[in-house]
N, C-alpha and C. Protein backbone atom coordinates (compact mmCIF):
# COMPACT_ATOMS: atom_id res chain seq x y z
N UNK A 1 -23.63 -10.74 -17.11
CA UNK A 1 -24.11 -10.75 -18.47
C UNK A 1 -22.94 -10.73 -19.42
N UNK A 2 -23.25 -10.91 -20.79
CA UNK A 2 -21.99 -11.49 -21.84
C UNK A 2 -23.15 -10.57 -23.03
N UNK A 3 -22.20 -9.38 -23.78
CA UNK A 3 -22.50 -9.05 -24.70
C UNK A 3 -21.38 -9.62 -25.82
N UNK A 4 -22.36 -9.92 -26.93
CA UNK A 4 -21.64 -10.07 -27.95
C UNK A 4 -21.81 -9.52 -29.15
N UNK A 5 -21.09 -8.42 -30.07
CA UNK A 5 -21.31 -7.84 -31.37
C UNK A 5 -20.89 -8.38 -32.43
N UNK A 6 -21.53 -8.67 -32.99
CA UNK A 6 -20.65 -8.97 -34.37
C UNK A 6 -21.37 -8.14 -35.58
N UNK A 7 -19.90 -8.43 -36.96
CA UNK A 7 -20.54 -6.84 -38.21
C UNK A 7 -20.88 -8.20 -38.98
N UNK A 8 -20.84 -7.63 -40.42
CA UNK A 8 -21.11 -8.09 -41.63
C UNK A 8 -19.79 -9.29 -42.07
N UNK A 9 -18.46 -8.59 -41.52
CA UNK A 9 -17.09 -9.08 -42.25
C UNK A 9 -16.70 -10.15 -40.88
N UNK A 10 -17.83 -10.54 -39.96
CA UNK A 10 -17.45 -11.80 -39.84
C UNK A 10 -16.59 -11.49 -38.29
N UNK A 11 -16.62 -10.30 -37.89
CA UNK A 11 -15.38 -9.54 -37.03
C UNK A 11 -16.64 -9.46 -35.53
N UNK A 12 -16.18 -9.64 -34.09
CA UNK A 12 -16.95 -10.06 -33.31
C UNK A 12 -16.09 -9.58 -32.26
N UNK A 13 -17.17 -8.94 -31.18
CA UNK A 13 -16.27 -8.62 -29.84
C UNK A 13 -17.27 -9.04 -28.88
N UNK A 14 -16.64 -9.35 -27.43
CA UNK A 14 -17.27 -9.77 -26.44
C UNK A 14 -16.65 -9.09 -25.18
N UNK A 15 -17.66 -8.60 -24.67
CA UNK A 15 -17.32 -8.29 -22.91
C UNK A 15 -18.65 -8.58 -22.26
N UNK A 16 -18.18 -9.48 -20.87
CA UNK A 16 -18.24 -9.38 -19.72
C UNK A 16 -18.88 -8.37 -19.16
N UNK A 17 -20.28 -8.02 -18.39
CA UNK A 17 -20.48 -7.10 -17.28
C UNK A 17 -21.58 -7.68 -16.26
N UNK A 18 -20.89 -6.72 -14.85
CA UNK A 18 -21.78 -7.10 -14.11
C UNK A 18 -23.02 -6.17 -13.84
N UNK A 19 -24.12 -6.50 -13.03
CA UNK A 19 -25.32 -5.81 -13.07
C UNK A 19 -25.52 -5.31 -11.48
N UNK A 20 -25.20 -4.76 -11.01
CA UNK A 20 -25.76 -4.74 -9.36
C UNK A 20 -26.90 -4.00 -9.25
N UNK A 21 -27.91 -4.14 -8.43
CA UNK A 21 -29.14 -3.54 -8.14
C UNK A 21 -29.45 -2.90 -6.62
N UNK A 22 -28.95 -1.73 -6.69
CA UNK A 22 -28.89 -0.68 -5.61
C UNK A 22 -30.08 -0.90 -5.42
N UNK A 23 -30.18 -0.75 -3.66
CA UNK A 23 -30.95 -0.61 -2.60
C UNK A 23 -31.29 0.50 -2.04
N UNK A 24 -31.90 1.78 -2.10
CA UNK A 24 -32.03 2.44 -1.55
C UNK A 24 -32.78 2.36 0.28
N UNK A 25 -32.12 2.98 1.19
CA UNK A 25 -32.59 3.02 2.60
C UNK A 25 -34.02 3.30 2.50
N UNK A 26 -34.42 2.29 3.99
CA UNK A 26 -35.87 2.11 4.35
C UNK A 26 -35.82 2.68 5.60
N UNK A 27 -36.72 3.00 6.21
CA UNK A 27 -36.18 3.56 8.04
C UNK A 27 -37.68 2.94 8.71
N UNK A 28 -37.61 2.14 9.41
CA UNK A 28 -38.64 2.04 10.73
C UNK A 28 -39.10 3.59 11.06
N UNK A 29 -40.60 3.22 11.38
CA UNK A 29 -41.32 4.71 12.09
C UNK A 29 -40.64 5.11 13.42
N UNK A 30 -40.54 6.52 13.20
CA UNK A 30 -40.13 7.02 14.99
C UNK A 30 -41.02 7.57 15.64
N UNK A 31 -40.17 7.15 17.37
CA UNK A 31 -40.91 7.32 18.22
C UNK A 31 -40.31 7.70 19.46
N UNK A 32 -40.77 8.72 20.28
CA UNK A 32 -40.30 8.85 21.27
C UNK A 32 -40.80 7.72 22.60
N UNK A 33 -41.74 7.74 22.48
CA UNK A 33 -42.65 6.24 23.28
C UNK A 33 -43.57 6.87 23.97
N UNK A 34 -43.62 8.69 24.08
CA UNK A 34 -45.00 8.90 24.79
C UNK A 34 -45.39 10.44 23.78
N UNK A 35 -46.65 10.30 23.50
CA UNK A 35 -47.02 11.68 23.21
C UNK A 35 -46.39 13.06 23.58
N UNK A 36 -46.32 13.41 25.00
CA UNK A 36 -46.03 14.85 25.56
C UNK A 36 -44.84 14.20 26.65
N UNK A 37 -44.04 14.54 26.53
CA UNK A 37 -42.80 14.61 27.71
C UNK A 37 -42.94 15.45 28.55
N UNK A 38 -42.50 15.22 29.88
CA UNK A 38 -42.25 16.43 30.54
C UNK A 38 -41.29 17.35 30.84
N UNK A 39 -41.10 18.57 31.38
CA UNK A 39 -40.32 19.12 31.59
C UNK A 39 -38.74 18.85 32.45
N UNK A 40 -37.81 18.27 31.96
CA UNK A 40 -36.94 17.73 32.79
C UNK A 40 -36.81 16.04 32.53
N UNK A 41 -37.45 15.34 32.24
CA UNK A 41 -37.91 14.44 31.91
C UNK A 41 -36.40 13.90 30.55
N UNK A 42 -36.25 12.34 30.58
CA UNK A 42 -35.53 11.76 29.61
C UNK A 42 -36.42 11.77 28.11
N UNK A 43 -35.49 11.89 26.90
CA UNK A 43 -35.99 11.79 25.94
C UNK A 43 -35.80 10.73 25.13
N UNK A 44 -35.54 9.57 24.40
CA UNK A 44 -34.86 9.33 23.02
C UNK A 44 -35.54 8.58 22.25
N UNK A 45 -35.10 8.72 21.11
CA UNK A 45 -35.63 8.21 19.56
C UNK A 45 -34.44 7.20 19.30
N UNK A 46 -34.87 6.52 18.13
CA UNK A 46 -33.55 5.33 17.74
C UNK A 46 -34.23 5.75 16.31
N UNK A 47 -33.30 5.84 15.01
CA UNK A 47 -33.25 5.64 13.84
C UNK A 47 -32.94 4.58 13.36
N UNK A 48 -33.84 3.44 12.80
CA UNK A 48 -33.17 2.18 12.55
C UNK A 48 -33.37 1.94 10.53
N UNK A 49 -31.96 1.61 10.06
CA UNK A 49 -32.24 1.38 8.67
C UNK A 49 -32.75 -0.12 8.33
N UNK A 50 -33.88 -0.66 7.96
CA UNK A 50 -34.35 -2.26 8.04
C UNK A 50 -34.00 -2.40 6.40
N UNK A 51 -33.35 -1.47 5.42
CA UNK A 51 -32.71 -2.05 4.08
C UNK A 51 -32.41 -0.87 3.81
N UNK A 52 -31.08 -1.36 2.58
CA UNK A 52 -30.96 -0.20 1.62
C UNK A 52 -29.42 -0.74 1.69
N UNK A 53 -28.85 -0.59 0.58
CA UNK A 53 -26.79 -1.26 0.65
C UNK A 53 -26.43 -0.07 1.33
N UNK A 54 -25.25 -0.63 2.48
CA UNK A 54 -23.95 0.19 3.01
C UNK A 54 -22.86 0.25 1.69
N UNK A 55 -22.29 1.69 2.12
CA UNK A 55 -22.52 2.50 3.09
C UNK A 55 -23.45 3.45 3.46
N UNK A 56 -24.10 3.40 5.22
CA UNK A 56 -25.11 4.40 4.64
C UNK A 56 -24.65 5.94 5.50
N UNK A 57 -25.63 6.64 5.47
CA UNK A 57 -24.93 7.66 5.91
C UNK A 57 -26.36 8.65 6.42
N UNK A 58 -26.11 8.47 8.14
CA UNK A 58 -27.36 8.57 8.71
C UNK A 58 -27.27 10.29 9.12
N UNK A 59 -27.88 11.22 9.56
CA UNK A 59 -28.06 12.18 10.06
C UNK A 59 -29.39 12.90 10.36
N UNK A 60 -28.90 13.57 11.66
CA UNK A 60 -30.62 14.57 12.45
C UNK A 60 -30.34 15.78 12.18
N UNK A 61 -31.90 16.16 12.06
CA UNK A 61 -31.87 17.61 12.12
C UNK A 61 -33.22 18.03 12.56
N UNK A 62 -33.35 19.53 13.44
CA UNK A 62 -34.38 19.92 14.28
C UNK A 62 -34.77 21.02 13.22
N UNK A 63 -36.33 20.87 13.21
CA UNK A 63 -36.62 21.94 12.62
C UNK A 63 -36.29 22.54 11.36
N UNK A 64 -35.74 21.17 10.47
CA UNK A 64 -34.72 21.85 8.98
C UNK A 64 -33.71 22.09 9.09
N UNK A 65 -32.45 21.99 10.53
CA UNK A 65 -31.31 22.21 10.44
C UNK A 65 -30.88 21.40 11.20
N UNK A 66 -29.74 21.20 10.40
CA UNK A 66 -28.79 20.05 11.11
C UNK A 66 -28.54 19.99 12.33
N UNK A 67 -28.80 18.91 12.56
CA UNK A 67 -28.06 18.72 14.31
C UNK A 67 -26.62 18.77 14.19
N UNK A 68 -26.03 19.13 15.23
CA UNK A 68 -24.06 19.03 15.50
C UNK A 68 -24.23 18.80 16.59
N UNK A 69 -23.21 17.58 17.17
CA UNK A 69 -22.93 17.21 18.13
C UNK A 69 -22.94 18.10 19.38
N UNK A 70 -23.88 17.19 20.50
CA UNK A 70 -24.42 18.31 21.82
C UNK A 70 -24.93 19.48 21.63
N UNK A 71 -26.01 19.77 20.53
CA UNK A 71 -26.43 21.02 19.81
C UNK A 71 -27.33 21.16 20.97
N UNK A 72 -28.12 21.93 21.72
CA UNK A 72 -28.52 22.62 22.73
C UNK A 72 -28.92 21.19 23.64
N UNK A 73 -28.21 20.73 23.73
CA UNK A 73 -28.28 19.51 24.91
C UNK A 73 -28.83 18.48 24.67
N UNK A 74 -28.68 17.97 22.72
CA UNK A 74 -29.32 16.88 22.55
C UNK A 74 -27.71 16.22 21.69
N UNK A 75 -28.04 14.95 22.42
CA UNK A 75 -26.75 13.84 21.92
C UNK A 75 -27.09 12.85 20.82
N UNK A 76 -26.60 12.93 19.65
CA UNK A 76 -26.74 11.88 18.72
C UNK A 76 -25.24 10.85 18.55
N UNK A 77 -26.12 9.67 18.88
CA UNK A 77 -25.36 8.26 18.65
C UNK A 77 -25.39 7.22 17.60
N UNK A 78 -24.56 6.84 16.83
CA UNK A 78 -24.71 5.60 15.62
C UNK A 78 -25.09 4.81 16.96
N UNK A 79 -25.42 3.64 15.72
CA UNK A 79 -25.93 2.21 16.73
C UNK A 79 -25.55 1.45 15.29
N UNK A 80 -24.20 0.78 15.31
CA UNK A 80 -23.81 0.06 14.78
C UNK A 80 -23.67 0.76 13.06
N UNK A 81 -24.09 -0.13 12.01
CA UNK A 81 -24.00 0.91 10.36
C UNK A 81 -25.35 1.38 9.74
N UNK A 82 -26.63 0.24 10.94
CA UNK A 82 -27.44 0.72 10.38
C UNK A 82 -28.63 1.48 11.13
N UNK A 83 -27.90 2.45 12.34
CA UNK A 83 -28.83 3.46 13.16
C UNK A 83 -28.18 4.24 14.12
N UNK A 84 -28.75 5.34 13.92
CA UNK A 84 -28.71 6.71 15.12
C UNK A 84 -29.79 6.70 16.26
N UNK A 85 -29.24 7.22 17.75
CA UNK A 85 -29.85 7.34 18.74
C UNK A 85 -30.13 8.81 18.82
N UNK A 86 -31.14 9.69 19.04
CA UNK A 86 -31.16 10.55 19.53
C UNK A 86 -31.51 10.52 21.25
N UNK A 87 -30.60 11.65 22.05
CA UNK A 87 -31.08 11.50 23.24
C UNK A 87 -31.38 12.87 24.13
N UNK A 88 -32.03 13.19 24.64
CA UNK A 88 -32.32 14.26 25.65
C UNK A 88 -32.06 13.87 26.67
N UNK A 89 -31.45 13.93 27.70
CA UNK A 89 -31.08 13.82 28.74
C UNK A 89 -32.16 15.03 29.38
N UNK A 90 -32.16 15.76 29.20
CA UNK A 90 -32.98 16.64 30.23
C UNK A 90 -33.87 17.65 29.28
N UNK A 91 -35.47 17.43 29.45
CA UNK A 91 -35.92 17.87 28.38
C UNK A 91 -36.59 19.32 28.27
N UNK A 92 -36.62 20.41 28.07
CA UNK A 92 -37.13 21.39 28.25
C UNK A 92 -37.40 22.18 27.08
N UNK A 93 -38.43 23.13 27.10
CA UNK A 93 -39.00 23.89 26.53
C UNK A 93 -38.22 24.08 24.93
N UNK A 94 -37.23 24.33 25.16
CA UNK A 94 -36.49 24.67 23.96
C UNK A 94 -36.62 23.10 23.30
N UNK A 95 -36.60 22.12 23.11
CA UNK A 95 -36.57 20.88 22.76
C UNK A 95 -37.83 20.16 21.76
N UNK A 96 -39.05 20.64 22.12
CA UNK A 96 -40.16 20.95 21.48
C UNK A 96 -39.88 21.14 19.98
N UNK A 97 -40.63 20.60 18.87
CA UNK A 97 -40.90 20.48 17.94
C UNK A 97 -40.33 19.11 17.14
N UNK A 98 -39.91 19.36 15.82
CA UNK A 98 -39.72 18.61 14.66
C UNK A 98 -38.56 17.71 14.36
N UNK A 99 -38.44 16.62 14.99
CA UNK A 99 -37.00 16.21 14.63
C UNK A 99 -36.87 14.99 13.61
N UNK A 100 -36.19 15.15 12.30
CA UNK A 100 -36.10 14.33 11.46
C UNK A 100 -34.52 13.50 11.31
N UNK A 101 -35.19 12.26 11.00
CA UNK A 101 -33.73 11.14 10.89
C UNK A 101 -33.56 11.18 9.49
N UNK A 102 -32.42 11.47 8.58
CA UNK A 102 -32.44 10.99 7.02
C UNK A 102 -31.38 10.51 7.24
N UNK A 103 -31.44 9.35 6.32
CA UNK A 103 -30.86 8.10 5.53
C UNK A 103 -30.40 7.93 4.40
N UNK A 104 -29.05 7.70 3.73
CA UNK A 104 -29.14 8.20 2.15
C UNK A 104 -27.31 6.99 2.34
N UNK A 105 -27.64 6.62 0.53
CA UNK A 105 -26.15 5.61 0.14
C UNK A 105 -26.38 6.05 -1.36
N UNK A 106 -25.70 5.38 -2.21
CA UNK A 106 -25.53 5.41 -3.53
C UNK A 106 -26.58 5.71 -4.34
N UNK A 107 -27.95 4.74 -3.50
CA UNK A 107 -29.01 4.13 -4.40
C UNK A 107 -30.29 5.93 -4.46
N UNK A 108 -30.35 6.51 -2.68
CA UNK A 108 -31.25 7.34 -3.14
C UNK A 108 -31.10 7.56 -1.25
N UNK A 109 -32.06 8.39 -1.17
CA UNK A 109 -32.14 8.48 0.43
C UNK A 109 -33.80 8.21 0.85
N UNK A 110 -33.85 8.54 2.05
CA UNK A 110 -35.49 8.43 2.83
C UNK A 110 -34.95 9.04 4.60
N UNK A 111 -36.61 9.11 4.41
CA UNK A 111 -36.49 10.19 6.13
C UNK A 111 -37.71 9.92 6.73
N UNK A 112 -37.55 10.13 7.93
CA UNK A 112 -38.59 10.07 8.95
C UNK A 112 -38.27 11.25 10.16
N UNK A 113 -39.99 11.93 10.61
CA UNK A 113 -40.04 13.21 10.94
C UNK A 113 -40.91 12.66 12.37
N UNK A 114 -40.36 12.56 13.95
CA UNK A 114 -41.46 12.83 14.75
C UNK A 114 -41.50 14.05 15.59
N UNK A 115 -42.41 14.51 16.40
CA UNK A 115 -42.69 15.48 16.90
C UNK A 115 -42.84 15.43 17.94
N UNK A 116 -41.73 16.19 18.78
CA UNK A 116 -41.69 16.21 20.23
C UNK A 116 -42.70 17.17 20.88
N UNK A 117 -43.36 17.03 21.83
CA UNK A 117 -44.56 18.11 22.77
C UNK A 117 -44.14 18.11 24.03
N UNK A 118 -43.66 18.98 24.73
CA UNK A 118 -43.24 19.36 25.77
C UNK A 118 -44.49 19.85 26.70
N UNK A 119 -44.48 19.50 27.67
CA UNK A 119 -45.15 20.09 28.90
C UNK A 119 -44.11 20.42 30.09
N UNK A 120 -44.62 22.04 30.17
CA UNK A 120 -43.75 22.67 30.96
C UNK A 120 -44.86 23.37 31.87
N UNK A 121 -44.41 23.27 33.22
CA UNK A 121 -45.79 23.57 34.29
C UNK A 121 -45.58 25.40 34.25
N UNK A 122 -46.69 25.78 34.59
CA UNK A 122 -46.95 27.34 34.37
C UNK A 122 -46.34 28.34 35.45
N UNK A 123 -45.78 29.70 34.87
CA UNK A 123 -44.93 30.29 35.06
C UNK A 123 -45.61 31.57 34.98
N UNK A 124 -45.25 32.29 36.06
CA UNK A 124 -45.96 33.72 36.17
C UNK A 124 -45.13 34.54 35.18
N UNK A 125 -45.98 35.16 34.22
CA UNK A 125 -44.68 36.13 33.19
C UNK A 125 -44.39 37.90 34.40
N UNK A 126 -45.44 38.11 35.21
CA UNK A 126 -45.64 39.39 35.97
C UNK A 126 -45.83 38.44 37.70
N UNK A 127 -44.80 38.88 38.38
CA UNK A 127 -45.48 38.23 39.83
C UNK A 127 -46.26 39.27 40.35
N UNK A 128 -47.25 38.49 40.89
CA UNK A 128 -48.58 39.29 41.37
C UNK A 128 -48.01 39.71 42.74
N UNK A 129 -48.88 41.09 43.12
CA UNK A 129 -48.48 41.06 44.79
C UNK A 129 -49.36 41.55 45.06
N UNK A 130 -49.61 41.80 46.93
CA UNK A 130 -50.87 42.17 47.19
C UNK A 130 -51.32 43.55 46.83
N UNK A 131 -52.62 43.32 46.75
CA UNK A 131 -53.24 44.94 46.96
C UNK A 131 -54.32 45.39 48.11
N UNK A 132 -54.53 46.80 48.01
CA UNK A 132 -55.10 46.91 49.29
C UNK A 132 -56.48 47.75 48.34
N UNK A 133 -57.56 47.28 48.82
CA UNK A 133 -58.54 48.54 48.01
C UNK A 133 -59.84 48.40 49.59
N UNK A 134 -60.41 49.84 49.54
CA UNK A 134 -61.27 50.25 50.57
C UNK A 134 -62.79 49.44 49.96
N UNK A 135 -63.56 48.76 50.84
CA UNK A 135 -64.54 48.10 50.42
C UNK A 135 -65.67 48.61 50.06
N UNK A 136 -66.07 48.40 49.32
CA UNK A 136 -67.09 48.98 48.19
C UNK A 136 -66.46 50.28 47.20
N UNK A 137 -65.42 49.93 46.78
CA UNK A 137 -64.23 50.80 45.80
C UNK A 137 -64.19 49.66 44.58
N UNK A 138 -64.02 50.53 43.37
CA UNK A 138 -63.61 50.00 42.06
C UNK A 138 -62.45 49.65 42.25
N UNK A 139 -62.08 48.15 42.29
CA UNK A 139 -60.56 47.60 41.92
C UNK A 139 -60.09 47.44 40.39
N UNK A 140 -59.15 47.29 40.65
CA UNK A 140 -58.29 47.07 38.89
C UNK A 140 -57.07 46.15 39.23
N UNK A 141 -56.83 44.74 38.62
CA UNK A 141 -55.49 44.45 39.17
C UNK A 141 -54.85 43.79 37.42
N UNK A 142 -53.63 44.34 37.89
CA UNK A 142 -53.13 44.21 36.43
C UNK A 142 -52.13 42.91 36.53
């Protein structure tokens, strides 16, 4: 664009400017690819940005807090400028819940939240052992 002012006395200035129109990041839906994982079981998500101007500047976080590299045994990877891998290698109990990808450059940011469900096979909290009771006696087993 070309502004030009001019006064009364005939006196006139001109500049030159340019206009750029920031893009703020878009993110594809996530997915782990199955409802409930299992215990031990592989995990991963891909964060992919499908718009928004570089540079962008991707990051995870579980539960409202940041992920850091190998944070209880989960690995986050770029994938080129415009995506992060999350990965579980081995999935367990602790791994369960909320994991969000945000996306953010000049223009503004955006995020996407999926939810991991763990199935973990059942675990005696008390091991039972035998008992002995005389027949036709009140039992109790705790």
């Amino acid at each position: 664009y070309t502004c030009v002012a001019k006064n009364e006395e005939g006196y006139s200035a001109r500049s030159d400017l340019e206009v750029s129109v920031m893009v703020s990041p878009v993110i594809l839906p996530l997915s782990f690819g199955q409802e409930i994982m299992n215990e031990g079981g592989f995990a991963q998500v891909s964060c992919i940005v499908t718009e928004g101007d570089e540079p962008l500047s991707i990051a995870w976080s579980f539960h409202g807090h940041a992920l850091s590299a190998n944070d209880i045994g989960i690995i986050t990877t770029p994938l080129g400028t415009r995506g992060s891998s999350l990965m579980i290698p081995k999935v367990g109990h602790a791994h369960r819940g909320s994991y969000t990808c945000q996306a953010s450059n000049i223009a503004g940011s955006a995020s996407r939240t999926v939810h991991l469900k763990v199935n973990v096979p059942p675990r005696w909290t008390v091991e039972p052992t035998d008992k002995q009771f005389a027949q036709g006696s009140d039992a109790k087993v705790d």
